[in-house]
Protein backbone atom coordinates (compact mmCIF):
# COMPACT_ATOMS: atom_id res chain seq x y z
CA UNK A 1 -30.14 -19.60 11.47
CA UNK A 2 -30.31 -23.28 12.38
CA UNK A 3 -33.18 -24.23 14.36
CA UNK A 4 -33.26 -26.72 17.42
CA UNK A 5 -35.10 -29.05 15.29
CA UNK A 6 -32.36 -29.22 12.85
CA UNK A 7 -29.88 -30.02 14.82
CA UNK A 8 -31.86 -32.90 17.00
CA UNK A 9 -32.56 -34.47 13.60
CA UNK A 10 -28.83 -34.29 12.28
CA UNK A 11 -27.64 -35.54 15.76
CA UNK A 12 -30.07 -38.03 16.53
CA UNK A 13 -28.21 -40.87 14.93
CA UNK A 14 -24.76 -39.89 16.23
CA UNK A 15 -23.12 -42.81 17.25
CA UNK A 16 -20.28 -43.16 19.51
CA UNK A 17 -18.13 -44.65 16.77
CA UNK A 18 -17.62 -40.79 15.27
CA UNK A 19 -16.84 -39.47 18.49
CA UNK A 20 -13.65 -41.77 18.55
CA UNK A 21 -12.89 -41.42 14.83
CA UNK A 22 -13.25 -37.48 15.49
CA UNK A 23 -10.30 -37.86 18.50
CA UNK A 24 -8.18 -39.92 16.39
CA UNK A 25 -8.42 -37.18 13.60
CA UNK A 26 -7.53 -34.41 16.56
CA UNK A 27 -4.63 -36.37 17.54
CA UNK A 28 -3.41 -36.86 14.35
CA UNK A 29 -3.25 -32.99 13.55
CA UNK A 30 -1.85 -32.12 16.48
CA UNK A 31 0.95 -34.49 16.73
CA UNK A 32 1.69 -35.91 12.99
CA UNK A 33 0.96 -32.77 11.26
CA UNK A 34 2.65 -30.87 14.27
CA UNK A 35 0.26 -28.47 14.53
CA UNK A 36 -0.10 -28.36 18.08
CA UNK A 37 3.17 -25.85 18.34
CA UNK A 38 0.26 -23.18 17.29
CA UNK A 39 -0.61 -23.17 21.20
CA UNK A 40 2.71 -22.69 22.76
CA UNK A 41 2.80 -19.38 24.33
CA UNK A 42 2.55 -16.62 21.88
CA UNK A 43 1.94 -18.61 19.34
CA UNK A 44 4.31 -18.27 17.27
CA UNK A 45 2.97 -20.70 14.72
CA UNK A 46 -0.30 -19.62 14.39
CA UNK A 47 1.91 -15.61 13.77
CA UNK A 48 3.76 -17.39 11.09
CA UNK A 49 0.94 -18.95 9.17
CA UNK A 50 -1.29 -15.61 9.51
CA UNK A 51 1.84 -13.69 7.84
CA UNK A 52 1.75 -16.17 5.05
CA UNK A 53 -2.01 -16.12 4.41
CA UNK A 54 -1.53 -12.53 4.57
CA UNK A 55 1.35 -12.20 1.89
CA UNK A 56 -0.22 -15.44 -0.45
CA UNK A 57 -3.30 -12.97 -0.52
CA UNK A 58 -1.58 -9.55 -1.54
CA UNK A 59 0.19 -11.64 -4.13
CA UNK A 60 -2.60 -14.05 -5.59
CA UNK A 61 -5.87 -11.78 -5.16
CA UNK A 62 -4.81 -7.98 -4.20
CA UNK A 63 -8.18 -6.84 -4.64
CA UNK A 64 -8.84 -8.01 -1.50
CA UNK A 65 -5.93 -6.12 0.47
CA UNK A 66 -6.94 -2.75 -1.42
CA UNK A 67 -10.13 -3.42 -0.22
CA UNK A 68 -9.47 -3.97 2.78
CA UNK A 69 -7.26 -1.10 2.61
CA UNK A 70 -9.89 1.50 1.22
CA UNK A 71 -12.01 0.48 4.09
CA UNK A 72 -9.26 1.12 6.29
CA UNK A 73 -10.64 -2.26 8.24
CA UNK A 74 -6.63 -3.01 9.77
């Protein structure tokens, strides 16, 4: 676990410049890369790219989905 201390030492030198640099970033995914159509209502993006992760997985490492399937976690 992080401690309070920790995290007052890493922040302590935060300056204002990230904060902007940070928004820019945002902005930049959400309207360049498009990904803000992952909020519209349902999101059908964010369906989509779970589907692939899901189907790139059973293909690439299917360990993991008859794992996951043993365990009955889904």
């Amino acid at each position: 676990m992080i401690s309070d201390t920790f995290l007052l030492a890493f922040f302590k030198n935060y300056d204002e410049e990230y904060v902007e640099e940070a928004f820019w970033i945002f902005v930049h995914i959400l309207y360049v890369k498009n990904y803000r159509v992952i909020y519209k209502k349902e999101f059908p993006k964010l369906v989509e790219m779970v589907n692939y992760l899901d189907t790139q997985i059973q293909e690439k490492i299917p360990e993991i989905t008859n794992l996951l399937n043993d365990k009955k976690v889904f």
